[in-house]
N, C-alpha and C. Protein backbone atom coordinates (compact mmCIF):
# COMPACT_ATOMS: atom_id res chain seq x y z
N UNK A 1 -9.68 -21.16 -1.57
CA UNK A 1 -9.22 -20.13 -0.65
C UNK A 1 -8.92 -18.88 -1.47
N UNK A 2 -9.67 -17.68 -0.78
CA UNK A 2 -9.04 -16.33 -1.53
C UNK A 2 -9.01 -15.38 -0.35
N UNK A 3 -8.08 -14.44 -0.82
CA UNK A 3 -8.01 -13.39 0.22
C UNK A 3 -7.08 -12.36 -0.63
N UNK A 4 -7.20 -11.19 0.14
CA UNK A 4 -6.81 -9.76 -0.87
C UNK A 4 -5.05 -9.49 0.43
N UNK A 5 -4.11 -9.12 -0.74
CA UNK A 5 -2.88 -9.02 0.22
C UNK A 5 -2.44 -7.37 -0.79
N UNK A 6 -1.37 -7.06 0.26
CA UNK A 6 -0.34 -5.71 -0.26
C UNK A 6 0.75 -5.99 0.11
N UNK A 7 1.82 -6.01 -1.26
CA UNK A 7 3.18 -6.14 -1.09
C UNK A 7 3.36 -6.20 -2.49
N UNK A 8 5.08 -6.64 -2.77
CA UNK A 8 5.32 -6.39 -3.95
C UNK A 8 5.02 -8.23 -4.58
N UNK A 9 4.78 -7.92 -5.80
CA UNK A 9 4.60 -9.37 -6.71
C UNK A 9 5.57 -10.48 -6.73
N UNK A 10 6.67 -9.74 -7.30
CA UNK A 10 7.77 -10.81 -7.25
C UNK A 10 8.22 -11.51 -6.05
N UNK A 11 8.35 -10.68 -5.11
CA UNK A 11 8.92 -11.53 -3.58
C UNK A 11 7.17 -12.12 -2.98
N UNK A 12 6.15 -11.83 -3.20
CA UNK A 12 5.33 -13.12 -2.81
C UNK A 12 4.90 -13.98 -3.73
N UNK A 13 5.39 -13.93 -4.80
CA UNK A 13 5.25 -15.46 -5.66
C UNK A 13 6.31 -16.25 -5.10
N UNK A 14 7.58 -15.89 -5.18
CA UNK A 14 8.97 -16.23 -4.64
C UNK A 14 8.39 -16.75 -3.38
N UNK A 15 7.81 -16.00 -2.29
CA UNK A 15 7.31 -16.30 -0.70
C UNK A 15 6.20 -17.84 -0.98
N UNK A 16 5.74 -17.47 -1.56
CA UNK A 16 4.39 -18.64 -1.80
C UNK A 16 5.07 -19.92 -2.85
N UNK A 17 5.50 -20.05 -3.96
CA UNK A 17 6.71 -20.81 -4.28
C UNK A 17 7.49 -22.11 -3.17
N UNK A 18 8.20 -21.05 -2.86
CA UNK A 18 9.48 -22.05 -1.86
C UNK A 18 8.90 -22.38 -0.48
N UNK A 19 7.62 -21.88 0.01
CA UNK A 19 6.88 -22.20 0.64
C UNK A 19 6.17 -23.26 0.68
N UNK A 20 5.44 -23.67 -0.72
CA UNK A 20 4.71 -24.78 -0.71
C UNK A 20 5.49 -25.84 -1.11
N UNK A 21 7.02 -25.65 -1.72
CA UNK A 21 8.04 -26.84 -2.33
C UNK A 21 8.59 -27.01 -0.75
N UNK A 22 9.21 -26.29 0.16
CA UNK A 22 9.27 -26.41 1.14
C UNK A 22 8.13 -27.26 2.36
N UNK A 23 6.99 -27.25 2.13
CA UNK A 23 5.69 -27.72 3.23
C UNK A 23 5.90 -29.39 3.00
N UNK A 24 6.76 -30.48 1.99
CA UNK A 24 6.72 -31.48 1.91
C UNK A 24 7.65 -32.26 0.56
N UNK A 25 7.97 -33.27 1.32
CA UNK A 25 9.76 -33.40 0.71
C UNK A 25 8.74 -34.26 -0.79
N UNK A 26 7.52 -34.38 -1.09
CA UNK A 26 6.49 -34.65 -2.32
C UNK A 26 6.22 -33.69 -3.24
N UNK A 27 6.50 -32.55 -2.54
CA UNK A 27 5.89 -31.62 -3.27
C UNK A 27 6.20 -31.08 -4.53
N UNK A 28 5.95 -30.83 -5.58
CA UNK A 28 6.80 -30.57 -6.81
C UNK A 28 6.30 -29.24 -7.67
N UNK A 29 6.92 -28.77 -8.23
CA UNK A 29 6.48 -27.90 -9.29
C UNK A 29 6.05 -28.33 -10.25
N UNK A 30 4.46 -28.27 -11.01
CA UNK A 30 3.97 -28.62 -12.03
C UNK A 30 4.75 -27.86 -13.70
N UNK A 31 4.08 -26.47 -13.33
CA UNK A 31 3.79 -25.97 -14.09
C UNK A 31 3.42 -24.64 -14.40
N UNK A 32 3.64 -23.57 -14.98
CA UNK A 32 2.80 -22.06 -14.75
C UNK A 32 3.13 -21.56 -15.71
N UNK A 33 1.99 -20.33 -15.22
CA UNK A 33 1.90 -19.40 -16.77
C UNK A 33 2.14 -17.57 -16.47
N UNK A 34 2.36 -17.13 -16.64
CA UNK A 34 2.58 -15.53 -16.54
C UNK A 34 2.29 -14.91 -17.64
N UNK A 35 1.79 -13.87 -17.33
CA UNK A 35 0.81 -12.86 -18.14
C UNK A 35 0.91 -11.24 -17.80
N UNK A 36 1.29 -10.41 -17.99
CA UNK A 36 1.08 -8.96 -17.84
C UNK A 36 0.69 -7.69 -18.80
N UNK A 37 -0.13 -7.38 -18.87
CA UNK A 37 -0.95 -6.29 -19.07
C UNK A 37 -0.41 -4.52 -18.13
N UNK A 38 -0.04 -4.04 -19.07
CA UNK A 38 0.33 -2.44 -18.03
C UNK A 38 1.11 -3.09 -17.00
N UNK A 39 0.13 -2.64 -15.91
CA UNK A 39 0.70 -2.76 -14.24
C UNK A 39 0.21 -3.95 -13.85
N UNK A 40 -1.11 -4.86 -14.14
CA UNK A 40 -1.71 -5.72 -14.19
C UNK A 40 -0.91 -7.05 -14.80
N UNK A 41 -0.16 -7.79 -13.35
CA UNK A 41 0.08 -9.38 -13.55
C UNK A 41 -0.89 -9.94 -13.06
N UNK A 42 -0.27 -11.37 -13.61
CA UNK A 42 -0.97 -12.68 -13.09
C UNK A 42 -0.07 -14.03 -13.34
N UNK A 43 -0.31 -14.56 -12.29
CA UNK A 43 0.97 -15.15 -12.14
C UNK A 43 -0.18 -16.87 -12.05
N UNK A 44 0.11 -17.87 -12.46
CA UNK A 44 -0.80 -19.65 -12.41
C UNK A 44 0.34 -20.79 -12.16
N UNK A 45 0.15 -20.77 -11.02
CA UNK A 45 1.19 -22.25 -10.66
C UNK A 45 0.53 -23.26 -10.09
N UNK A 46 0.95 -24.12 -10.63
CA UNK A 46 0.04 -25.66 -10.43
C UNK A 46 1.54 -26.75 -9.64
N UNK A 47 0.98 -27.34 -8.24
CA UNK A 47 2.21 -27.99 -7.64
C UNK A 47 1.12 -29.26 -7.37
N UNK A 48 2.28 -30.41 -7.20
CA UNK A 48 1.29 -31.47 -6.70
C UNK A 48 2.35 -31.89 -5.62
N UNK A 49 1.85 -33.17 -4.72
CA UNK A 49 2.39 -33.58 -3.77
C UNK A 49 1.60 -34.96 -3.53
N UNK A 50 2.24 -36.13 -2.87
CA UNK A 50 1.62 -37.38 -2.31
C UNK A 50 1.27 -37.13 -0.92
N UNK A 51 0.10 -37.38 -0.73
CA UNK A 51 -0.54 -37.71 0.83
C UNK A 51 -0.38 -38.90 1.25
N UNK A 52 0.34 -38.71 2.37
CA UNK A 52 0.23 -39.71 3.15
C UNK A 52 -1.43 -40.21 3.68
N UNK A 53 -2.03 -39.24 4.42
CA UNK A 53 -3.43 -39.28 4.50
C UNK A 53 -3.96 -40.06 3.89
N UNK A 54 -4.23 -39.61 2.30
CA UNK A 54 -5.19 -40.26 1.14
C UNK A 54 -4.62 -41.36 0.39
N UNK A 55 -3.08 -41.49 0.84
CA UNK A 55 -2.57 -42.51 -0.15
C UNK A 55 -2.39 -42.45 -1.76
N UNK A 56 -2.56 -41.18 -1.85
CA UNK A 56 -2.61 -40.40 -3.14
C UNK A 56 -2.02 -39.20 -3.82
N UNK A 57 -1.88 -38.55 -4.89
CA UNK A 57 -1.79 -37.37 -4.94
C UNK A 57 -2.31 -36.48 -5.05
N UNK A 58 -2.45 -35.18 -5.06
CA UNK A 58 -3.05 -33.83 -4.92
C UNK A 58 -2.24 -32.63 -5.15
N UNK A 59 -2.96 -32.17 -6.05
CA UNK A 59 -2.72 -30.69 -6.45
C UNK A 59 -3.07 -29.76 -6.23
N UNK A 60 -2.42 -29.22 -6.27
CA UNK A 60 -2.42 -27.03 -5.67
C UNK A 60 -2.83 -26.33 -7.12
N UNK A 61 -3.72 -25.31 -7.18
CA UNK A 61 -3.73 -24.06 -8.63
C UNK A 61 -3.61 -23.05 -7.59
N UNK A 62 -2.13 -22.31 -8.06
CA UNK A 62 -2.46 -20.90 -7.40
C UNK A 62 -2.29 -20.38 -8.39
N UNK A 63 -3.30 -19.07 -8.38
CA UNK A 63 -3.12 -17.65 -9.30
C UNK A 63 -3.14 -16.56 -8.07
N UNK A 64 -1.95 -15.71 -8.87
CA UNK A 64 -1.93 -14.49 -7.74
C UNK A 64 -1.68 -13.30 -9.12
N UNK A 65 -2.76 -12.17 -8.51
CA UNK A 65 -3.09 -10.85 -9.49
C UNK A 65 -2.81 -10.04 -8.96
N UNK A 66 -1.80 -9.18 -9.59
CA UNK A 66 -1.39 -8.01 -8.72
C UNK A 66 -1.63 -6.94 -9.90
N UNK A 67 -1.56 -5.29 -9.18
CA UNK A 67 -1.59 -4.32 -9.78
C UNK A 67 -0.71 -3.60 -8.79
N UNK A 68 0.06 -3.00 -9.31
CA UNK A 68 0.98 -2.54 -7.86
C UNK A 68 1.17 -3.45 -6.81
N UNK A 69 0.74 -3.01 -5.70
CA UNK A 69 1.00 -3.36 -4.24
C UNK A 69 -0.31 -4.01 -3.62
N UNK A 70 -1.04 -4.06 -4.66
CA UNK A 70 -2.75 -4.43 -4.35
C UNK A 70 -2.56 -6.08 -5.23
N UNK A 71 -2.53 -7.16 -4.18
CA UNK A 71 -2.62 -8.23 -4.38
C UNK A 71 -3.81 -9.47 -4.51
N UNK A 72 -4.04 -10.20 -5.65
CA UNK A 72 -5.05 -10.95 -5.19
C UNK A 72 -5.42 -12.63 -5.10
N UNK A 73 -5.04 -13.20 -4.34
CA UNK A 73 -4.60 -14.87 -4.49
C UNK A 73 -5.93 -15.89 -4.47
N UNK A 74 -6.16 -16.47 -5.42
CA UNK A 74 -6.58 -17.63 -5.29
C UNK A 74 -5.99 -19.01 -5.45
N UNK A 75 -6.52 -19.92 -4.51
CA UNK A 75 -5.83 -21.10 -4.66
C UNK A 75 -7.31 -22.58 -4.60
N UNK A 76 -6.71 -23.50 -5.45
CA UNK A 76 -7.48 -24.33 -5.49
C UNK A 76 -7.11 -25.66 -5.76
N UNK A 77 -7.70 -26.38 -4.93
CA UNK A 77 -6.93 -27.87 -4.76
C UNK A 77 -7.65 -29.33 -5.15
N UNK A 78 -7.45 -30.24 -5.59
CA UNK A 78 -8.04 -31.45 -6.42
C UNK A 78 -7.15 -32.60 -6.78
N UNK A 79 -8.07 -33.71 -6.23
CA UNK A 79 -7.52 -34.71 -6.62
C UNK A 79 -7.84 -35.18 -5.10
N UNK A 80 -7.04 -36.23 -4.93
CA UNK A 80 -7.09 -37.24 -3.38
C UNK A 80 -8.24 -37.88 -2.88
N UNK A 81 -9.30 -37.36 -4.26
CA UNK A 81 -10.44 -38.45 -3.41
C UNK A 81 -10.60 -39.72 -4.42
N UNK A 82 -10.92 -41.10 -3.54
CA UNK A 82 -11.16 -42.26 -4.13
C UNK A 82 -11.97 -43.22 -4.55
N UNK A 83 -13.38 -41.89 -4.23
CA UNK A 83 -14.82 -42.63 -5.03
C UNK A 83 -14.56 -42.27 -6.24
N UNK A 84 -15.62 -42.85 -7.11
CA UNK A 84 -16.41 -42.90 -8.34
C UNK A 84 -17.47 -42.25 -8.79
N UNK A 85 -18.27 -41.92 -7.74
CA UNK A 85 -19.39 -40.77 -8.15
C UNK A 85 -19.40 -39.31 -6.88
N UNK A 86 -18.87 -39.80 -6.07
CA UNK A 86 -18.68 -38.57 -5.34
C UNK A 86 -17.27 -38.62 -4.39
N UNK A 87 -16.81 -37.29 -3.60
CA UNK A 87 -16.05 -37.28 -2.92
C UNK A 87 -15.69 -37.58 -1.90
N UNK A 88 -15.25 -38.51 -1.13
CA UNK A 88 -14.59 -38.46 -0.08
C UNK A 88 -13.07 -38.89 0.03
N UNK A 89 -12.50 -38.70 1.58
CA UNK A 89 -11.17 -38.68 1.85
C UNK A 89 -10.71 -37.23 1.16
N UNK A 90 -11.05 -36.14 1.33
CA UNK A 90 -10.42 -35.20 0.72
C UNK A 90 -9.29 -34.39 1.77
N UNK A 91 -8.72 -35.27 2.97
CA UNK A 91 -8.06 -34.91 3.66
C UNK A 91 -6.79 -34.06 3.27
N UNK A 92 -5.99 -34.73 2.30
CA UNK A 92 -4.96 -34.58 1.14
C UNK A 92 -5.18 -32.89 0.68
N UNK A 93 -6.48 -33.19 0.24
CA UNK A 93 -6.45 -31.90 -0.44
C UNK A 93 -6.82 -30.51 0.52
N UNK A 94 -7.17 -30.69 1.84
CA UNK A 94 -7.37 -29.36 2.47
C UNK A 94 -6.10 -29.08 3.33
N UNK A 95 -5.40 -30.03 3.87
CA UNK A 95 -3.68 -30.24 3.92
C UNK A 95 -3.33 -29.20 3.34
N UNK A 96 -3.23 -29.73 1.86
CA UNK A 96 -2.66 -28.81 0.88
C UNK A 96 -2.68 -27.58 1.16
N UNK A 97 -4.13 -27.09 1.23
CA UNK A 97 -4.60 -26.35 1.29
C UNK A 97 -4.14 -25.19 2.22
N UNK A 98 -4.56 -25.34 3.43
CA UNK A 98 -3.90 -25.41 4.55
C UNK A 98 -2.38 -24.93 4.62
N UNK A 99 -1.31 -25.01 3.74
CA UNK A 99 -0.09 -25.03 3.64
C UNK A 99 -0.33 -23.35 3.10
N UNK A 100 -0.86 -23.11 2.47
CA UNK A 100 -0.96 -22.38 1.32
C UNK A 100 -1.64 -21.01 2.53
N UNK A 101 -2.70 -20.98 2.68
CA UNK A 101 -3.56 -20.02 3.79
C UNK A 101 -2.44 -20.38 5.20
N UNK A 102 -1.50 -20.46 5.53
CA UNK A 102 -0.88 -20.49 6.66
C UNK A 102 0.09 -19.38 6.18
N UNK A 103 1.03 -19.62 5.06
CA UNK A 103 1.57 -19.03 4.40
C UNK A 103 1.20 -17.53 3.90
N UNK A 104 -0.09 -17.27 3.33
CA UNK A 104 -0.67 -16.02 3.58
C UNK A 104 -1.15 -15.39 4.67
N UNK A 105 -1.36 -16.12 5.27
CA UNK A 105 -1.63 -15.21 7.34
C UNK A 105 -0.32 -14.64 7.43
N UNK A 106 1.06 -15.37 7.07
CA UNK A 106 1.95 -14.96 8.03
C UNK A 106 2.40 -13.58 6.97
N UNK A 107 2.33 -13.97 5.68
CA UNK A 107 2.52 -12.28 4.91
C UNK A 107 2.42 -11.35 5.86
C-alpha cells in the first residue's frame, strides 16, 4: 500500500503508531529506524501481530517520508502464509494491512 499525504511528520507517525498498537490487543512494536537529511525524514517501523485468521503471525513495514508537509507512506506486510513453495491463507496479512490504509483515509 502507498499513497501521498500532507500534514506534519511527527503527529502522523504518532497517528499511525498508536493506531496500529491500538487495531489488536497482539499487536506489538518491533522495531525502527529514523533518518534525516535537511528537511527530508524517514521514519521504518516494523510491528507484528497474531491472526486469528491464519493461526499465525504477521508483520507490518511502514516507512513514512516527509519533506515538510508533503508526506509519503509505504507499508508492507509478510508472513501468515503456510505453504512451502507458494502462498496461501494470506488473510492475516491484508487484515493487517487493511488497519493501516483505514487509518490513512481517515488522515
Amino acid at each position: 500500500y502507498e499513497t501521498f499525504l500532507r500534514g506534519d511528520f511527527d503527529w502522523a507517525m504518532k497517528y499511525f503508531h498508536d493506531g496500529i498498537l491500538k487495531s489488536s490487543m497482539s499487536a506489538s512494536y518491533e522495531d525502527g529506524s529514523d533518518y534525516r537529511a535537511g528537511t527530508l525524514r524517514c521514519a521504518v517501523r516494523v510491528y507484528e501481530r497474531y491472526s486469528m485468521a491464519g493461526g499465525n503471525r504477521v508483520s507490518l513495514n511502514l516507512t513514512l517520508v516527509g519533506d515538510g508537509e508533503d508526506l509519503f507512506l509505504s507499508a508492507i506486510t509478510a508472513g501468515g502464509s503456510q505453504a512451502m513453495f507458494f502462498k496461501i491463507n494470506t488473510w492475516g496479512e491484508e487484515a493487517f494491512l487493511d488497519v493501516l490504509r483505514e487509518l490513512a483515509e481517515r488522515l
